[in-house]
Every structure is written in C-alpha cells, then in structure tokens.
N, C-alpha and C. Protein backbone atom coordinates (compact mmCIF):
# COMPACT_ATOMS: atom_id res chain seq x y z
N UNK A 1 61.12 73.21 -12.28
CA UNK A 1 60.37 74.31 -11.67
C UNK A 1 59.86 73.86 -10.31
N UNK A 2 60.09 74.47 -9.35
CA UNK A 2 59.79 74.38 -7.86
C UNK A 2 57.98 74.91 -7.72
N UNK A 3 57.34 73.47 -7.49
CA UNK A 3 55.72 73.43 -7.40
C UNK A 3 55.71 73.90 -5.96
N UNK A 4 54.36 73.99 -5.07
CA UNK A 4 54.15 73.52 -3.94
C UNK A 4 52.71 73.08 -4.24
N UNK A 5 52.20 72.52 -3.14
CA UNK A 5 50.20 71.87 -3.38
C UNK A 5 49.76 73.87 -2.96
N UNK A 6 48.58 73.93 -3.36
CA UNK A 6 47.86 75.20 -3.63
C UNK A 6 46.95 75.41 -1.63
N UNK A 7 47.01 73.87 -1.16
CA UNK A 7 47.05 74.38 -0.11
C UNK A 7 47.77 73.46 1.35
N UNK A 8 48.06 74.25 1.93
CA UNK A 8 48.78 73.32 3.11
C UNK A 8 48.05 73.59 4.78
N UNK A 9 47.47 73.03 5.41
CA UNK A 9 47.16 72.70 6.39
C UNK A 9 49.37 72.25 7.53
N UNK A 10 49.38 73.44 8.59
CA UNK A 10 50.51 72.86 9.54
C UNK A 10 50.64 73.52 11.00
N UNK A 11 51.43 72.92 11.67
CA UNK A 11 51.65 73.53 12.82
C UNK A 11 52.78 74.50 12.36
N UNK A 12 53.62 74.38 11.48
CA UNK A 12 54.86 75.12 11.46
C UNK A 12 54.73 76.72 11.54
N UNK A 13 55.63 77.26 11.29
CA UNK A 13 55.36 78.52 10.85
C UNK A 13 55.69 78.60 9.22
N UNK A 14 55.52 79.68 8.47
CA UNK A 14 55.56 79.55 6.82
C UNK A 14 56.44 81.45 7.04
N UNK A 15 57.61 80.83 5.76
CA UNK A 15 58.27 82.26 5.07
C UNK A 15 57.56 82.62 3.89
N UNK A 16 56.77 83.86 4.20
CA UNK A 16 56.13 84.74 3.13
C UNK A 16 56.88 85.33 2.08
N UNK A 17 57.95 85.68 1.89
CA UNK A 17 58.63 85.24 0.99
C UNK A 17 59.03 84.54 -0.24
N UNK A 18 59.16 83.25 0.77
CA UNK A 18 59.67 81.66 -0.14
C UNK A 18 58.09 81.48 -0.58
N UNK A 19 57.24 81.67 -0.19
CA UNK A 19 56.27 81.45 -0.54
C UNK A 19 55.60 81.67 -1.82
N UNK A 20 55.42 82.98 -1.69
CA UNK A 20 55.01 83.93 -2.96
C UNK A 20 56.30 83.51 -4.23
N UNK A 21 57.60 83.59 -3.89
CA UNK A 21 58.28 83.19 -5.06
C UNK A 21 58.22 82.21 -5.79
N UNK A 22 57.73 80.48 -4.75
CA UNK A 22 57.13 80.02 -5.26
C UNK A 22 56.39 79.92 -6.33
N UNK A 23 55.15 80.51 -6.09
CA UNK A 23 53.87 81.02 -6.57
C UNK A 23 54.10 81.32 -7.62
N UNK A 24 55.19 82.43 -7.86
CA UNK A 24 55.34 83.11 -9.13
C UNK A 24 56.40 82.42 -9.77
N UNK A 25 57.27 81.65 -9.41
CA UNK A 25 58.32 81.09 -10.22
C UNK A 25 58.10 80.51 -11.37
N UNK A 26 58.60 81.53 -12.82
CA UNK A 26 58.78 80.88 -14.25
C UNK A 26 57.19 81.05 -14.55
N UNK A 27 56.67 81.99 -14.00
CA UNK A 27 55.21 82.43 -14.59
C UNK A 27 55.56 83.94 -15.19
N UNK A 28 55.71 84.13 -16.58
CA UNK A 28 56.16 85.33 -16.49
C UNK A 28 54.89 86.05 -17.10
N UNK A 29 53.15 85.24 -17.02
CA UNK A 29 52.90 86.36 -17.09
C UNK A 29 52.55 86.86 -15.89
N UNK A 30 52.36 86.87 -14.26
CA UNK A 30 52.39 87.35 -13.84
C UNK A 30 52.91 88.86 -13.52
N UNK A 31 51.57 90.25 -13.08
CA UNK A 31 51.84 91.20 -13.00
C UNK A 31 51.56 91.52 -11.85
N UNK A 32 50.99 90.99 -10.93
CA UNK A 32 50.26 91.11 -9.87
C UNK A 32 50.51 90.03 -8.94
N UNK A 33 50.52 90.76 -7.51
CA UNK A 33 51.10 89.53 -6.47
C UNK A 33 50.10 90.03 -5.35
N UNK A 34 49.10 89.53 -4.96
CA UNK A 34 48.18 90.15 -3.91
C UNK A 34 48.60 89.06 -2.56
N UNK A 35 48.50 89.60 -1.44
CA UNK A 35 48.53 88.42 -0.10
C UNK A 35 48.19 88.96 0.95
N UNK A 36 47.17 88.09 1.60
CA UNK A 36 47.07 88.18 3.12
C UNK A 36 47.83 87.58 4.49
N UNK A 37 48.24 87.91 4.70
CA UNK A 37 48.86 87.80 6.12
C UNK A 37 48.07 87.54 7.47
N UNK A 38 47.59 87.06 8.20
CA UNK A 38 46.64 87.13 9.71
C UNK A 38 47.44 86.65 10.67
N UNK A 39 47.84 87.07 11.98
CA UNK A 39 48.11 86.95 12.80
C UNK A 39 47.34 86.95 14.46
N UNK A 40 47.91 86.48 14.94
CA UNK A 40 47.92 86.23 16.40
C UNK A 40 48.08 88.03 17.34
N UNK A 41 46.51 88.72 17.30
CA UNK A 41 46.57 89.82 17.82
C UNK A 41 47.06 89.90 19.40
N UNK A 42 47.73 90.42 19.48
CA UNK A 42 47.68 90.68 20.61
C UNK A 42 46.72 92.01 21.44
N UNK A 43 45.68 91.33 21.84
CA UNK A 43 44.13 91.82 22.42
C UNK A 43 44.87 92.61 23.74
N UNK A 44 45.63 92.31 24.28
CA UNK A 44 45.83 92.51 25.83
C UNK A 44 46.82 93.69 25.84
N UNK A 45 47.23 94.18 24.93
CA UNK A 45 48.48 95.20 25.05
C UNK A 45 48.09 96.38 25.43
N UNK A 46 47.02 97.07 25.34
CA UNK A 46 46.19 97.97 26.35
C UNK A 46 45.60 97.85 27.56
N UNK A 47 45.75 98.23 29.00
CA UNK A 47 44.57 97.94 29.70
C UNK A 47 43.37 98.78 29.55
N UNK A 48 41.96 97.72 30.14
CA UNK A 48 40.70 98.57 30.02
C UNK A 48 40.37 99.86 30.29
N UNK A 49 41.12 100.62 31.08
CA UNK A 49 41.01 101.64 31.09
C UNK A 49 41.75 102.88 29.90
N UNK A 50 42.78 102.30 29.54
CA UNK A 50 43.20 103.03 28.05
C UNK A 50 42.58 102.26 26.40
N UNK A 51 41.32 101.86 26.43
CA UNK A 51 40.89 101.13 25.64
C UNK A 51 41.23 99.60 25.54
N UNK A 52 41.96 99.19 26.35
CA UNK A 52 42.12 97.96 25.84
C UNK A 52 40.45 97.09 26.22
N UNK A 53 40.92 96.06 26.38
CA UNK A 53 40.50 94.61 26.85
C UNK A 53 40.17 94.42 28.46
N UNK A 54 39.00 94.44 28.94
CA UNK A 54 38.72 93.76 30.59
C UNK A 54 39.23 92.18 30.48
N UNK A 55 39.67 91.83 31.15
CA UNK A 55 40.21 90.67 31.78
C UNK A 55 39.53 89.28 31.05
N UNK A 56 38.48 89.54 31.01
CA UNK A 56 37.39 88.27 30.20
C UNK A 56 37.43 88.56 28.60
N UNK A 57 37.78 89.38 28.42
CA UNK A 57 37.95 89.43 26.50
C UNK A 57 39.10 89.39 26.39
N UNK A 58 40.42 89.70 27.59
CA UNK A 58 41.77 89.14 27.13
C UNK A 58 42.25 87.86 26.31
N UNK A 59 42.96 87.60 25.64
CA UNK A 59 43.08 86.52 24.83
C UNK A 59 45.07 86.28 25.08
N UNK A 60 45.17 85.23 25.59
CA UNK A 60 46.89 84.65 26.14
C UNK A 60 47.24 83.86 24.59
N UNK A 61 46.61 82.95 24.38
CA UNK A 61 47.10 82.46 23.20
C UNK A 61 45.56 81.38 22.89
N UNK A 62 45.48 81.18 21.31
CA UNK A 62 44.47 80.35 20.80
C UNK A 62 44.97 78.95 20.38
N UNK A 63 43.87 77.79 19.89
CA UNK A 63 44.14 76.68 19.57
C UNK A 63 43.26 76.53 18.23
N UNK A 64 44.06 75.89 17.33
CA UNK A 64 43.34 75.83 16.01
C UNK A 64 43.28 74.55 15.69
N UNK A 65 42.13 73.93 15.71
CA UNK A 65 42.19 72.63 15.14
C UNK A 65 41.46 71.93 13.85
N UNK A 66 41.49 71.48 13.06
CA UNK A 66 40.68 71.09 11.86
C UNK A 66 40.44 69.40 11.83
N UNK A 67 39.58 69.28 10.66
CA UNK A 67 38.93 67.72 10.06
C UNK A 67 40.29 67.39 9.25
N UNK A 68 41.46 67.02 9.47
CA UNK A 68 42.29 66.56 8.20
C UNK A 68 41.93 65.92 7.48
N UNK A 69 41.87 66.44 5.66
CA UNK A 69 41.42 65.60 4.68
C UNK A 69 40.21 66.58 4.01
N UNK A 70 38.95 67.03 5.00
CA UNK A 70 38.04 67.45 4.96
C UNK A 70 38.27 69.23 4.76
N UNK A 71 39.15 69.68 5.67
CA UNK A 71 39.63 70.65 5.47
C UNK A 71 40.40 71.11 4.23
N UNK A 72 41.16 70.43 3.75
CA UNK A 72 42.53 70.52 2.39
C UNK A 72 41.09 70.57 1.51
N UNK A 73 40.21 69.59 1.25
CA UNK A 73 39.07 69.20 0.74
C UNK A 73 38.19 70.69 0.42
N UNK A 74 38.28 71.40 1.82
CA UNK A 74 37.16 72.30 1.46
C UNK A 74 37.49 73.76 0.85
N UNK A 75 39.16 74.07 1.22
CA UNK A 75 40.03 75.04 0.84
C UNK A 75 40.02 74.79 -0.31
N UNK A 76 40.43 73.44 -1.08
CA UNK A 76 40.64 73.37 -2.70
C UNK A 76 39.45 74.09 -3.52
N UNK A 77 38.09 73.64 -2.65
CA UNK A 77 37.21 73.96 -3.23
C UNK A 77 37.16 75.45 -3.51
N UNK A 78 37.08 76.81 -2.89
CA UNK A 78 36.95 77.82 -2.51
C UNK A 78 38.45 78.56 -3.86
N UNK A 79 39.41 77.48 -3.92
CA UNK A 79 40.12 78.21 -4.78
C UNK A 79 39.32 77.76 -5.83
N UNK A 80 38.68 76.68 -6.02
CA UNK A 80 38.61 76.52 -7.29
C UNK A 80 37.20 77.27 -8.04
N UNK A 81 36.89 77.76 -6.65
CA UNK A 81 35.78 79.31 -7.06
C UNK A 81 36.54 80.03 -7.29
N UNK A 82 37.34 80.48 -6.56
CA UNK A 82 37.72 81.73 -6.87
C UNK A 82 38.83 81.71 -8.51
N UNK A 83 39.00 80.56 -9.02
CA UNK A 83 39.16 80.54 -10.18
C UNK A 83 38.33 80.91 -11.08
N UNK A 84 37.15 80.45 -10.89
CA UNK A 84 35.55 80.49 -11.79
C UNK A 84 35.33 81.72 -11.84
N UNK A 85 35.82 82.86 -10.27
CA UNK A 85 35.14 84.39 -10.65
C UNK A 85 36.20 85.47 -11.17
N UNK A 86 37.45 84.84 -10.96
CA UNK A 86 38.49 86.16 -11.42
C UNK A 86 39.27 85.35 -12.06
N UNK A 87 40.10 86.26 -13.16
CA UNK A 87 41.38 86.05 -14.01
C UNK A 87 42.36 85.87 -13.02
N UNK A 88 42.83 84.52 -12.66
CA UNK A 88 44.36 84.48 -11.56
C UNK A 88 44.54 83.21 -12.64
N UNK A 89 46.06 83.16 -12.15
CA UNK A 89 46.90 82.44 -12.35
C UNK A 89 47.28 81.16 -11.38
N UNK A 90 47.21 81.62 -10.09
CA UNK A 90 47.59 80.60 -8.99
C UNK A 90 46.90 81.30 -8.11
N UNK A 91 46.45 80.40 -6.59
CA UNK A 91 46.49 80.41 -5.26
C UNK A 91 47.19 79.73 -4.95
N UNK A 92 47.80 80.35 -3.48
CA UNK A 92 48.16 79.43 -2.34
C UNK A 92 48.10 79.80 -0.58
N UNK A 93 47.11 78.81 -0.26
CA UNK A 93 46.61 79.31 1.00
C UNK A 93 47.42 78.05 1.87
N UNK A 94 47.92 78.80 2.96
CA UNK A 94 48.48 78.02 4.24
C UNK A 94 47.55 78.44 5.24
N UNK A 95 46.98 77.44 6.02
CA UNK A 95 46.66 77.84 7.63
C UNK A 95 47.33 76.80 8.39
N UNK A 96 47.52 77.44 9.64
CA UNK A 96 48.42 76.71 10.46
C UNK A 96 47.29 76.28 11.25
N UNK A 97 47.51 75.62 12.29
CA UNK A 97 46.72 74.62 13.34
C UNK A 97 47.73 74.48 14.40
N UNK A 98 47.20 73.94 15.55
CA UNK A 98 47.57 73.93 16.80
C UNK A 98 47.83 75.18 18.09
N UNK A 99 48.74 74.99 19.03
CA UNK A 99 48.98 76.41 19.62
C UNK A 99 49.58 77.38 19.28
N UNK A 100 48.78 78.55 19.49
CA UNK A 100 49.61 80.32 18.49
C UNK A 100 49.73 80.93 19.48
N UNK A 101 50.45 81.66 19.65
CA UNK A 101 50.43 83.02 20.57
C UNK A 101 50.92 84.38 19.93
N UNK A 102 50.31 85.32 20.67
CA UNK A 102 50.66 86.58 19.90
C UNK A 102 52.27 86.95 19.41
N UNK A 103 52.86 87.07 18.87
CA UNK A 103 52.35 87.42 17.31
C UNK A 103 52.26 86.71 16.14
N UNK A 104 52.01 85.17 16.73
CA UNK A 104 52.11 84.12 14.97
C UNK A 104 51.34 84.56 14.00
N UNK A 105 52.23 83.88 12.90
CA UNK A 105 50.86 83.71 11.43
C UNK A 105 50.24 82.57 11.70
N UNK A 106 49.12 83.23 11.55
CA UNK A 106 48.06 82.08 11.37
C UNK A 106 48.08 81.15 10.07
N UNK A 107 47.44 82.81 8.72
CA UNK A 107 47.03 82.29 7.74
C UNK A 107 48.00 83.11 6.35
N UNK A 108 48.05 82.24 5.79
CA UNK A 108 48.75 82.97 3.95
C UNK A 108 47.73 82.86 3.24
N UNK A 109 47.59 84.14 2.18
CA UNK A 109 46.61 83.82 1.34
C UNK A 109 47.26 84.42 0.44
N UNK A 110 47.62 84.03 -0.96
CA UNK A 110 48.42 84.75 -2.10
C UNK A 110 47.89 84.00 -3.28
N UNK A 111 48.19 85.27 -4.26
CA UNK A 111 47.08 85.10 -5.29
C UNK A 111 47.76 86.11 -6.35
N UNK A 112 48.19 85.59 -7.31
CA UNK A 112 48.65 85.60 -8.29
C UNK A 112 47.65 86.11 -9.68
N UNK A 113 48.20 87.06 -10.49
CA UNK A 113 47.66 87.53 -11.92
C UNK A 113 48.30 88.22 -12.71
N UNK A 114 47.27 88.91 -13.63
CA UNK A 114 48.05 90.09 -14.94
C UNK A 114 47.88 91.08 -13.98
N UNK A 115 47.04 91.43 -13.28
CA UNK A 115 46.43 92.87 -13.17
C UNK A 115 46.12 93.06 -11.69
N UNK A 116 46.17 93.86 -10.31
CA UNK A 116 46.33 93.85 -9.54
C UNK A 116 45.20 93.71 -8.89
N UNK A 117 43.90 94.47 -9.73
CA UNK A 117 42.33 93.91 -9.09
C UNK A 117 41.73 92.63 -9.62
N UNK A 118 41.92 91.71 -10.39
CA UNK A 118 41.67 90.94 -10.14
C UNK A 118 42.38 90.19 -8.62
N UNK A 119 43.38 90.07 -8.60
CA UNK A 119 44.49 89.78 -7.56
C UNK A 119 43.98 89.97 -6.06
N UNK A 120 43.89 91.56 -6.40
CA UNK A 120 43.02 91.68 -4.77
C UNK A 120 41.76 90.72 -4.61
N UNK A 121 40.98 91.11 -5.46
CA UNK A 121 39.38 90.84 -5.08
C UNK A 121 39.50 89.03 -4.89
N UNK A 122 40.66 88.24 -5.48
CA UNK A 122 40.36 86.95 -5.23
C UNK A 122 41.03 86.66 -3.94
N UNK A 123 41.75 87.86 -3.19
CA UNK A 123 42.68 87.28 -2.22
C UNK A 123 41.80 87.49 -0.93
N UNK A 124 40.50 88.74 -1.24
CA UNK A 124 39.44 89.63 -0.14
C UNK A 124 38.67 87.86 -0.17
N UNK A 125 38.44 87.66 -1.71
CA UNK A 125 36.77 86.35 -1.74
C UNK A 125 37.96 84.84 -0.95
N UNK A 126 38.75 84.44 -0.92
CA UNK A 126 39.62 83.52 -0.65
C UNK A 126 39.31 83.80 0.85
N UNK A 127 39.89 84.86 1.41
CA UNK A 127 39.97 85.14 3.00
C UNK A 127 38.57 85.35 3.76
N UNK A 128 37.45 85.47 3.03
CA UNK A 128 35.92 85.92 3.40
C UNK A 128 35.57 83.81 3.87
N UNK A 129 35.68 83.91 2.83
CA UNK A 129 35.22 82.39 2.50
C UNK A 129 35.85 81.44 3.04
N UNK A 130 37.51 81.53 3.72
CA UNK A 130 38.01 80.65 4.58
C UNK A 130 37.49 81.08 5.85
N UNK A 131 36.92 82.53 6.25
CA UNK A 131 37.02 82.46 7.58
C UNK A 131 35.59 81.97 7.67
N UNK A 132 34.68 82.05 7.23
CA UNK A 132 33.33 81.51 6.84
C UNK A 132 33.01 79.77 7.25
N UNK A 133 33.42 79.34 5.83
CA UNK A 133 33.26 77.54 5.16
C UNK A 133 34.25 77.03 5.56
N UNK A 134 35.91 77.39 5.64
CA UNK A 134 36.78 76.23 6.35
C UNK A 134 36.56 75.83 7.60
N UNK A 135 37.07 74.14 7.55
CA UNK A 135 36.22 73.66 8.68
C UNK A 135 37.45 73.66 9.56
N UNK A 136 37.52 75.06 10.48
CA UNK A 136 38.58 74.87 11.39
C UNK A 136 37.88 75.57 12.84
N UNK A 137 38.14 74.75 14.03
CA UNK A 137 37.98 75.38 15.46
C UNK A 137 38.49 76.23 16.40
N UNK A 138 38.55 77.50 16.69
CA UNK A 138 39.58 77.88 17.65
C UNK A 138 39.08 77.88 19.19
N UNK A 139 40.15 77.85 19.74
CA UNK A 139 39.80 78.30 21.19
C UNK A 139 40.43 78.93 21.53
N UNK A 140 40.18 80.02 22.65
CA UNK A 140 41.22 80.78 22.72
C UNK A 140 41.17 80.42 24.66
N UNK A 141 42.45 81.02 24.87
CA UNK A 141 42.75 81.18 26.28
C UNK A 141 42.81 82.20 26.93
N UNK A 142 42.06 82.45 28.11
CA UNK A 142 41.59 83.82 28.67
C UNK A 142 41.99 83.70 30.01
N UNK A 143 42.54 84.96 30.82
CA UNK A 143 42.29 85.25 32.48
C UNK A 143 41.41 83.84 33.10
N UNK A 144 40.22 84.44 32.47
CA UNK A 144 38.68 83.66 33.08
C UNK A 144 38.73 81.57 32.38
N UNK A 145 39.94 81.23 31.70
CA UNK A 145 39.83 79.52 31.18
C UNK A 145 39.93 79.83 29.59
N UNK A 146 39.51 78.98 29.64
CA UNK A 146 39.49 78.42 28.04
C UNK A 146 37.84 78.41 26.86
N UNK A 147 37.19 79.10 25.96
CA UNK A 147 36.16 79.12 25.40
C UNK A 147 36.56 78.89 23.97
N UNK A 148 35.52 78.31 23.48
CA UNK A 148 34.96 78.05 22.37
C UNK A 148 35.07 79.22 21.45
N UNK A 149 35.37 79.66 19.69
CA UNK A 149 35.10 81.17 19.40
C UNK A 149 33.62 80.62 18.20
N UNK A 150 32.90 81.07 18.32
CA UNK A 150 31.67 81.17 17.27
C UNK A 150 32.15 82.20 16.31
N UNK A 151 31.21 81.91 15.50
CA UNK A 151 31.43 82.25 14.10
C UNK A 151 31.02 84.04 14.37
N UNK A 152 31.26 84.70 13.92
CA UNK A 152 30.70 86.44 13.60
C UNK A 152 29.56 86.83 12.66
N UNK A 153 28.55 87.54 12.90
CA UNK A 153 27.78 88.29 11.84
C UNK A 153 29.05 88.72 10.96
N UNK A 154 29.58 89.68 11.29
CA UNK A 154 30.28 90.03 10.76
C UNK A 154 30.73 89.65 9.57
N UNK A 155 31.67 88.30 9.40
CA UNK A 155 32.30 87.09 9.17
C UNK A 155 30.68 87.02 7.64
N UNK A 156 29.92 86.47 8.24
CA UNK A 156 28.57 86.18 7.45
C UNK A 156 28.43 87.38 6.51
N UNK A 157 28.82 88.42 6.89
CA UNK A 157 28.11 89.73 5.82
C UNK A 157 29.48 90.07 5.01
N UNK A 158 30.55 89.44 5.60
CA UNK A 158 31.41 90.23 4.35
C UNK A 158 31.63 88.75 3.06
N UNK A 159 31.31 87.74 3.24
CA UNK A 159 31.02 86.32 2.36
C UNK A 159 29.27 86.83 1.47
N UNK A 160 28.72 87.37 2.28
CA UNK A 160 26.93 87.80 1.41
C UNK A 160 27.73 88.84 0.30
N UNK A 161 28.41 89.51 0.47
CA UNK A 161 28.81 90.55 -0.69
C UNK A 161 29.34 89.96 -1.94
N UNK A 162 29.88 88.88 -1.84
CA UNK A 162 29.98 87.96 -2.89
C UNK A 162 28.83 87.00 -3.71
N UNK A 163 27.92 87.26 -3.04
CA UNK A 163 26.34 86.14 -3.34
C UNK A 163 26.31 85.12 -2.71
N UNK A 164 27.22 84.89 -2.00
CA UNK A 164 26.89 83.54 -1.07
C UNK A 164 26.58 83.29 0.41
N UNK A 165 25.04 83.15 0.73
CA UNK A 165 24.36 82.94 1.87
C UNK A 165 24.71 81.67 2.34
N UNK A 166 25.28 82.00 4.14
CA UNK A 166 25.68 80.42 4.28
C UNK A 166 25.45 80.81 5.95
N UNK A 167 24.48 81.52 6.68
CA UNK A 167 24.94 81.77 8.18
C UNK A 167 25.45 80.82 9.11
N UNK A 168 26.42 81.52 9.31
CA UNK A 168 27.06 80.85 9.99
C UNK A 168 26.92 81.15 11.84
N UNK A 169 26.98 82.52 11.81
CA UNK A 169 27.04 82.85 13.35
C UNK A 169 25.65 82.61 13.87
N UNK A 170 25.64 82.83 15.10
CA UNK A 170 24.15 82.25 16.01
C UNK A 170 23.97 83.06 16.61
C-alpha cells in the first residue's frame, strides 16, 4: 500500500490528484474526500480604477519561508487535533515554501472520512489553524519593494470559532 508522511513541507509543486488517491488508497471505508486548494492570487489583474489594486497593494510574487523541523512539528500537531474533534480517517497537508507567483499552489489540505461533514469541518479547522499557528513567513513583492505580511484579525476570528484564542494579528 502506497503511504505518504501526513505532512510535507517543499518548494515543489504537488498533483492534487496523486495526492488525495494516496490518501484514500485501500481505505474502503472512506465516503468522503474534503480538500483545500490555496493559491497564488493574482491581486493585480484589475486596475484601480475598475476595482482592482493601487500600485502599493499590488502583489508580483510572494516568499514563503519556515523553521524546518519546527514547522512539520507544529502541522502534526493541529492534525492531531483535528483528530481529537472529528471522525476522519486521514490528513494530509502540503505547504510549499520559497518563491510563488500567481497562479501557484501554495497549500493542500485533504481530509478524509465516512461522511462529508465531518470531512469538511476538519479540512475549514486544519486551514483556520495553519493559517493562524504554522510557523511560516511570507513576503510579498510589490511596485513600491518588498514587505513583511502580518498576521489578519480576520485570520484570528475564524480559529476563535473553534475555541481557540491565540491573537495573532497586531
């Protein structure tokens, strides 16, 4: 039976696909296949005057970098909640690292069960909680150089809907 580790930290790109079959291979009770996908938006495809983006919120391409070790470390953890709160069978989360440009995958998040809401709700608490607690950095590249991205309220309030207070943004 064809394993993979539950999570992978890479520069590569990943087939969503091969992935998920993975996941499910020779599990027959699987009924449910939930996954997130995130990509490399492209911010700039409007100009400001048809809604897009002014020149300083444009985004050319980002940089993702992590703690190797610390990171694999903190993802395991987060599945191994999200084992504790829903009926699944498997996770498997990929994030990539290094330079992206619009339109890469960033991130995989797939999540395996009997029943399709459990499935979802661990694939929503998996993706809340990586963009939250994983210890990864981006930067993105703009018109105006290169910045730092801080964390979101946002980001913070959709992880509180689960019970877990952790602010992150400033």
């Amino acid at each position: 039976m064809a394993t993979s580790p539950r999570v992978s930290i890479q520069t590569a790109d990943f087939d969503v696909a091969a992935e998920i079959a993975v996941l499910r291979a020779h599990d027959h009770r699987v009924g449910a296949v939930c996954s997130f996908i995130g990509t490399v938006r492209d911010r700039n495809a409007a100009p400001a005057s048809e809604g897009g983006l002014a020149a300083k919120d444009q985004v050319l391409s980002m940089e993702l970098e992590h703690y190797p070790g610390m990171t694999e470390k903190a993802i395991e953890a987060m599945i191994d909640e999200a084992h504790r709160r829903f009926d699944i069978f498997a996770a498997r989360v990929i994030h990539r690292i290094g330079l992206l440009q619009p339109p890469d995958q960033i991130v995989l998040v797939a999540v395996t069960s009997a029943h399709r809401g459990e499935s979802f709700q661990a694939c929503e608490f998996l993706m809340d909680y990586l963009k939250t607690q994983a210890p990864f950095w981006k930067k993105e590249q703009t018109p105006e150089g290169a910045r730092w991205v801080d964390a979101r309220v946002s980001d913070d309030a959709a992880l509180a809907k689960w019970g877990i207070v952790a602010p992150n943004a400033g």
